[in-house]
N, C-alpha and C. Protein backbone atom coordinates (compact mmCIF):
# COMPACT_ATOMS: atom_id res chain seq x y z
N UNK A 1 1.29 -8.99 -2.43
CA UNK A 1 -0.09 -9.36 -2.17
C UNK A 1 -1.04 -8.55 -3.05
N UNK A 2 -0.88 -7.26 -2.89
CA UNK A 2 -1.59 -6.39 -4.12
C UNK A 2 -1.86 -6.91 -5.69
N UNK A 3 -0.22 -7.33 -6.08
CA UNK A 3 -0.50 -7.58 -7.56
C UNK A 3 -0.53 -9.32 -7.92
N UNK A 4 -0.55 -10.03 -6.62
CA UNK A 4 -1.54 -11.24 -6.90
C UNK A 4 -3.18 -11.00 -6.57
N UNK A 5 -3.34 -10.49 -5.88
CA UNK A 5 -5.09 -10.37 -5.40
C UNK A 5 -5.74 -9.46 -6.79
N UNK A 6 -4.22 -8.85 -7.20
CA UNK A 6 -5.36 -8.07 -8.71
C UNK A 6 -5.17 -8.80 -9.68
N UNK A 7 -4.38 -9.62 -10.36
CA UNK A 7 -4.21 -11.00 -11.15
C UNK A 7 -5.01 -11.94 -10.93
N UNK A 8 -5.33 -11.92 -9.62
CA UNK A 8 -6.87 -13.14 -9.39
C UNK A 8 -8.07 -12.28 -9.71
N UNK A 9 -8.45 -11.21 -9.94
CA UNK A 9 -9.53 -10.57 -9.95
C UNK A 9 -10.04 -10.28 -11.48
N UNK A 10 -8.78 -10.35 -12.01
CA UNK A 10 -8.50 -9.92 -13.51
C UNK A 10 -8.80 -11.25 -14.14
N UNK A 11 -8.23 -12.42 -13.69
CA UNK A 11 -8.69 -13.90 -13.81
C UNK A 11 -9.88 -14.35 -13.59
N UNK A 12 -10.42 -14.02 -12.88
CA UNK A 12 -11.82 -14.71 -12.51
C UNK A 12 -12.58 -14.37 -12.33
N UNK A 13 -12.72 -12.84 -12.91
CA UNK A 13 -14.24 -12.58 -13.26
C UNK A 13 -14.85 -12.81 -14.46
N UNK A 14 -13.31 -12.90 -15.71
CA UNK A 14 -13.70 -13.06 -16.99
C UNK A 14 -14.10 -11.80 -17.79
N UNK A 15 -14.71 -10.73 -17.21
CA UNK A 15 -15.36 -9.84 -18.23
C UNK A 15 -14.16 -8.15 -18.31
N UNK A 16 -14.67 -7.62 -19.18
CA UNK A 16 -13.55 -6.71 -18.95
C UNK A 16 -13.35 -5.27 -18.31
N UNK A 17 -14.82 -5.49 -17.87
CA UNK A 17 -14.49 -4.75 -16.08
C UNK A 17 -13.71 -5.20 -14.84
N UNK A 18 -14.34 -6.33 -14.92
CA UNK A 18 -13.23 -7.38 -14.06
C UNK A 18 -11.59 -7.30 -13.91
N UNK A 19 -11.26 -7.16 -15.69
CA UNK A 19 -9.76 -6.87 -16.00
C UNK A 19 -9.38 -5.22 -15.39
N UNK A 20 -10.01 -4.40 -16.15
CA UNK A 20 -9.87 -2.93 -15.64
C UNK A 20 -10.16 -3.14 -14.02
N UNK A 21 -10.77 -3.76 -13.45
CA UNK A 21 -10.87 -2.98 -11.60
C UNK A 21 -9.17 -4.27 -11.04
N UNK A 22 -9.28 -5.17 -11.82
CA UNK A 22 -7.89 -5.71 -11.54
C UNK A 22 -7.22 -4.75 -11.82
N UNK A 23 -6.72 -4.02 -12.60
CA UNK A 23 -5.42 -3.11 -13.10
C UNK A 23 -5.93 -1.92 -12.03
N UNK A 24 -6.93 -1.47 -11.68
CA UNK A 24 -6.95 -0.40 -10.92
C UNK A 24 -6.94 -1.03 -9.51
N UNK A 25 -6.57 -2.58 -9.11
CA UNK A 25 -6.36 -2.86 -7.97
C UNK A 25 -4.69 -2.57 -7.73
N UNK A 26 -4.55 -3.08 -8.63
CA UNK A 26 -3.23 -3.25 -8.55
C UNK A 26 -2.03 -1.58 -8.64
N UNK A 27 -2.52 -1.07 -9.69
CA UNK A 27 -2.47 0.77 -9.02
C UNK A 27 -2.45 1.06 -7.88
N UNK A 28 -3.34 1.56 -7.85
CA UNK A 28 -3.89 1.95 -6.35
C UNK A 28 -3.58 1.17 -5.12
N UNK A 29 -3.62 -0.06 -5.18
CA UNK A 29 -3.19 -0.81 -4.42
C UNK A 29 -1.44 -0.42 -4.07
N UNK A 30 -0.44 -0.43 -4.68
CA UNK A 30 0.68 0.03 -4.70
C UNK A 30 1.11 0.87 -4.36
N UNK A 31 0.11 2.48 -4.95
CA UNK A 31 0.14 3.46 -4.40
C UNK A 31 0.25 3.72 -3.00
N UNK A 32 -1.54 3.08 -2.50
CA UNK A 32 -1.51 3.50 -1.09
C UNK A 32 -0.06 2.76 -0.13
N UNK A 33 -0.12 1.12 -0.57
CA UNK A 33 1.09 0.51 0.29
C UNK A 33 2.33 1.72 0.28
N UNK A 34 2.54 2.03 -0.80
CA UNK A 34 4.09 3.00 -0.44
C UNK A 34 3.49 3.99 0.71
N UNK A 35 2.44 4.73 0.37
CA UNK A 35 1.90 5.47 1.46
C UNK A 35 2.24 5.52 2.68
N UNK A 36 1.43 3.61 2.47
CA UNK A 36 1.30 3.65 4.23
C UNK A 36 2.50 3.12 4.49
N UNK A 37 3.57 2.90 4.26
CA UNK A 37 4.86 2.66 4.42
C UNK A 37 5.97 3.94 4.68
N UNK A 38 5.07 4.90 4.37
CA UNK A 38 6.46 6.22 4.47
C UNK A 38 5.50 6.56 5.94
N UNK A 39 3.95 6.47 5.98
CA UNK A 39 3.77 7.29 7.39
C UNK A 39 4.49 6.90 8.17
N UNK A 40 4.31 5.10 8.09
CA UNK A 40 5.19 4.68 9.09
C UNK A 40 6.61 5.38 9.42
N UNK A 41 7.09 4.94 8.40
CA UNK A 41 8.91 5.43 8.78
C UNK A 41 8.54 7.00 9.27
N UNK A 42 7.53 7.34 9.11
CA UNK A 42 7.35 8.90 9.27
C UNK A 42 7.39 8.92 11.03
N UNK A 43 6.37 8.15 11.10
CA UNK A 43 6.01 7.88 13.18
C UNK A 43 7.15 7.38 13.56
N UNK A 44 7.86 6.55 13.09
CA UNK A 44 8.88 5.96 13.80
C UNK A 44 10.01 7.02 14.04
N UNK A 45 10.00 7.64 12.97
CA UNK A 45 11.27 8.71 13.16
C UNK A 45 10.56 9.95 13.78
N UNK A 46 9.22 10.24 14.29
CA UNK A 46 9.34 11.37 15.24
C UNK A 46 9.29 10.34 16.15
N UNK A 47 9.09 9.03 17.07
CA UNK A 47 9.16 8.84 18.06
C UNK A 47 10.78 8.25 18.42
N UNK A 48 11.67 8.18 17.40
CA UNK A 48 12.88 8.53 17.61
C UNK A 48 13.55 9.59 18.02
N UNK A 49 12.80 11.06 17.84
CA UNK A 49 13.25 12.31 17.84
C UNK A 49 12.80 12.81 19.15
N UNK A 50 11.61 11.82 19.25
CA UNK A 50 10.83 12.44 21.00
C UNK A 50 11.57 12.15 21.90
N UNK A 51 12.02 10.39 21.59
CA UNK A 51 13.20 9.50 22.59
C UNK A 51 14.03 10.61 23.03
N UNK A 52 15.04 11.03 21.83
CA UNK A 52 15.96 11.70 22.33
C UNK A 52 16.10 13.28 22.38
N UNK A 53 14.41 13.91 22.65
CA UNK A 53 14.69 14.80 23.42
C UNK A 53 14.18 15.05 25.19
N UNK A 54 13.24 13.80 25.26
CA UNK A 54 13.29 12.70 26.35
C UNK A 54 14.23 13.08 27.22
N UNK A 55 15.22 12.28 26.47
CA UNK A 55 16.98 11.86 27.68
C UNK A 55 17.50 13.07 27.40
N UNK A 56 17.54 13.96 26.64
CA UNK A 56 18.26 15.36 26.81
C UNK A 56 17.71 16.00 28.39
């Protein structure tokens, strides 16, 4: 979704700011997704670790 929404942005503004904030969508955009993809696995695995000191 990132590096179509920055391919449309890069497309249809025409000018070549337009192109540059496409390429810096698409950066950044990527960046943060991995981000917010490790907090996750991050929360999930302490509320795996809480579970089982929970049932201990």
């Amino acid at each position: 979704m990132v590096v179509i929404s920055g391919l449309g942005l890069m497309i249809s503004g025409g000018t070549f700011s337009s192109f540059i904030g496409g390429l810096v969508t698409i950066v950044l955009g990527a960046a943060f997704t991995r981000i917010w993809c490790e907090i996750l696995i991050v929360i999930f695995k302490i509320h795996e670790n809480i579970r089982k000191v929970a049932d201990k």
